[in-house]
Protein backbone atom coordinates (compact mmCIF):
# COMPACT_ATOMS: atom_id res chain seq x y z
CA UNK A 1 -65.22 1.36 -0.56
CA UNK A 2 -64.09 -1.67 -2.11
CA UNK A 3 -60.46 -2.89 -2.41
CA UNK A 4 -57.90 -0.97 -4.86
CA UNK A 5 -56.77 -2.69 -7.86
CA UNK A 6 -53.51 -2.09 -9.38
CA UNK A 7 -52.10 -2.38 -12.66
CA UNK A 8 -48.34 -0.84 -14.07
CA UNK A 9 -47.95 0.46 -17.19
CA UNK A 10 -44.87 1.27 -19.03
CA UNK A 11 -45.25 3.68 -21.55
CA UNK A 12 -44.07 2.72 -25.02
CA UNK A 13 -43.73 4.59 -28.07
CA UNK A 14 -47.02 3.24 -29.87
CA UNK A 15 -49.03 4.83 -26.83
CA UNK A 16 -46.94 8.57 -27.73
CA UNK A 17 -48.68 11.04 -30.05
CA UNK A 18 -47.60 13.56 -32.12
CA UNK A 19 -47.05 15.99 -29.27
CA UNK A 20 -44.69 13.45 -27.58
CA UNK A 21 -47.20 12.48 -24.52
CA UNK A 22 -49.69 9.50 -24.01
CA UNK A 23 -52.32 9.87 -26.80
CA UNK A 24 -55.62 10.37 -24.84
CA UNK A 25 -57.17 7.34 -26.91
CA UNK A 26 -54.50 4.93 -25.11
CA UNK A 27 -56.00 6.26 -21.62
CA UNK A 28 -58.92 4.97 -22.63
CA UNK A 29 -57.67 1.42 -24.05
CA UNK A 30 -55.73 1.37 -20.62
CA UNK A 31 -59.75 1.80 -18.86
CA UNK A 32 -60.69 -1.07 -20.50
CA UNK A 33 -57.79 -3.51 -20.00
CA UNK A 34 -57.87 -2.79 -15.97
CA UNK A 35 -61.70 -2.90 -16.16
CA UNK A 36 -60.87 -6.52 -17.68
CA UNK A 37 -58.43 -7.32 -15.54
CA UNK A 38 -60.29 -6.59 -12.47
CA UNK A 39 -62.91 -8.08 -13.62
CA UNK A 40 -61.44 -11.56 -14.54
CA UNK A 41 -59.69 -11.20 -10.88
CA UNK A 42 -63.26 -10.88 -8.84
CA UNK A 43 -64.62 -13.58 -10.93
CA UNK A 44 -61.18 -16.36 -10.80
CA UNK A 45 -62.98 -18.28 -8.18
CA UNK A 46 -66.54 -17.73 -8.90
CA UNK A 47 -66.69 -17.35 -12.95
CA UNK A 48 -69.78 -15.70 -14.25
CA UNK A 49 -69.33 -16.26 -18.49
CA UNK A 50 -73.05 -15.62 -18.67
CA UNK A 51 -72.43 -11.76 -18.37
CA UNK A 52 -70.61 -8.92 -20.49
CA UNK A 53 -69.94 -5.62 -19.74
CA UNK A 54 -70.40 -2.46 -22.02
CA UNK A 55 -69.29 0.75 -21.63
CA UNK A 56 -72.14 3.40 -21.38
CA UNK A 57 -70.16 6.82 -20.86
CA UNK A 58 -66.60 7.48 -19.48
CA UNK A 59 -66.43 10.77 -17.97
CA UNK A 60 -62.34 11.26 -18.18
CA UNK A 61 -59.76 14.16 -16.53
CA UNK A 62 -56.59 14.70 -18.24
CA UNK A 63 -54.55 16.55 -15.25
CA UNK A 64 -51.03 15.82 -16.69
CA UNK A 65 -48.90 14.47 -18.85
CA UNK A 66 -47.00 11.02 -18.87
CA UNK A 67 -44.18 10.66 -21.34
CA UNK A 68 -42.11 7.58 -23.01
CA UNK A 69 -40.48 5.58 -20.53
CA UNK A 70 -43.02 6.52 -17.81
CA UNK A 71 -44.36 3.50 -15.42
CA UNK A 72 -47.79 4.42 -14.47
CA UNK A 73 -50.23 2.91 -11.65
CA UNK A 74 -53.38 2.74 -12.67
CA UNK A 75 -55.86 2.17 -9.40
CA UNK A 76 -59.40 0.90 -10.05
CA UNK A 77 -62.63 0.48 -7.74
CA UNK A 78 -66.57 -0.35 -8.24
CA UNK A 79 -68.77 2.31 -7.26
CA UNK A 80 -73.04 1.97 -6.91
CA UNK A 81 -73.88 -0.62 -8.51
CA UNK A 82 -77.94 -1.07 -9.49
CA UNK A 83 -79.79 -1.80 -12.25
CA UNK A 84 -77.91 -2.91 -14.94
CA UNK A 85 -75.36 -0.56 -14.41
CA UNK A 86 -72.36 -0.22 -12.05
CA UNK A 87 -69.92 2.42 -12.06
CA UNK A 88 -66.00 2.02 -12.14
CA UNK A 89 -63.63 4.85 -10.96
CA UNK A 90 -60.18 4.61 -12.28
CA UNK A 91 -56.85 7.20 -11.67
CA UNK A 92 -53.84 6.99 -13.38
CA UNK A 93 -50.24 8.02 -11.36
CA UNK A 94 -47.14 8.59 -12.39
CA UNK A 95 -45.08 8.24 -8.68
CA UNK A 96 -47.87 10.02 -6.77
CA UNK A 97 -49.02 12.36 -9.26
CA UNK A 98 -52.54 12.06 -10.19
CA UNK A 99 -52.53 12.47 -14.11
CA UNK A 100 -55.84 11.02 -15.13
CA UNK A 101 -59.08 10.66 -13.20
CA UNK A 102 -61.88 8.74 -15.09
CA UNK A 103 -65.61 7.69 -13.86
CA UNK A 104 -67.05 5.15 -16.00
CA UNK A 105 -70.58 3.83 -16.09
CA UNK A 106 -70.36 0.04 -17.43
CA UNK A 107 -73.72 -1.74 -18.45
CA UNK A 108 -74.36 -5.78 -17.91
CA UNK A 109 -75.95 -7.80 -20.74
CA UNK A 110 -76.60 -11.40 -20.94
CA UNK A 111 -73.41 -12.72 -23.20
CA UNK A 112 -75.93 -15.12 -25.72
CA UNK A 113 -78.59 -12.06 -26.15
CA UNK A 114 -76.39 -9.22 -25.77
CA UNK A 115 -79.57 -7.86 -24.06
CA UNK A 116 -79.03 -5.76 -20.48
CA UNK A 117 -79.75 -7.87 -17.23
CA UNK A 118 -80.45 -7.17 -14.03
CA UNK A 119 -77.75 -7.22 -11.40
CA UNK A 120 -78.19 -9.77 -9.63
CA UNK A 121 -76.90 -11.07 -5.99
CA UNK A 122 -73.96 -13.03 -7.68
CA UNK A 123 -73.20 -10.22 -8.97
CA UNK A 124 -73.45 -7.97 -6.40
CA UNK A 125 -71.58 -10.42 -4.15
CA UNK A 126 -68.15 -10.50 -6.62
CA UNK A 127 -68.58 -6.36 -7.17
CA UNK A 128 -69.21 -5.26 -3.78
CA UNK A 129 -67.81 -7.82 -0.94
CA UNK A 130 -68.19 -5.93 1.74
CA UNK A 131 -72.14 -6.09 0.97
């Protein structure tokens, strides 16, 4: 497996619903800004603009509840990658209780065409280092 990457969260009171936890929508908005994040990490050195991601299906775990005030970790890693797809695990903690567990399945398109590509070596390089 691939190195961790960490993000903290503080929970604020636009990400509380009205039964006084973290809306599930936010857990998903909070997917896609580590999925970003990560992403624009891996690629600092080597930059790949020629490629977007899209998300094909999250498959999400709510396992608790995280309140206002809360500082969660959220802890992201690349699964298989083939195809065009490559798959991106994700938990959410608050200290060292799991409250969210997501699997999500991100597709690769060619950012002029918006048309899925191939993964290619480059690719593969920046998403699985160890390769």
């Amino acid at each position: 497996m691939q190195d961790i990457f960490t993000l903290k969260i503080t929970v604020s009171s636009e990400d509380i619903d009205n039964l006084l936890h973290v809306n599930n929508l936010v857990y998903v908005k909070w997917m896609d800004k580590i999925a970003t994040k990560h992403w624009a990490f891996l690629t600092k050195n080597y930059p790949l603009p020629q490629y977007v991601w899209v998300v094909m299906r999250h498959e999400i775990d709510y396992l608790k509840q995280a309140g206002l005030g809360d500082e969660i970790t959220v802890k992201t890693w690349v699964g298989e990658t083939k195809g065009i797809t490559s798959v991106r695990f994700m938990e959410f903690y608050k200290s060292d209780v799991l409250l969210v567990k997501a699997k999500t399945t991100w597709a690769m398109l060619n950012a002029e065409t918006y048309k899925p590509v191939r993964i290619r070596e480059d690719v593969l390089r920046i998403l699985s280092p160890e390769k």
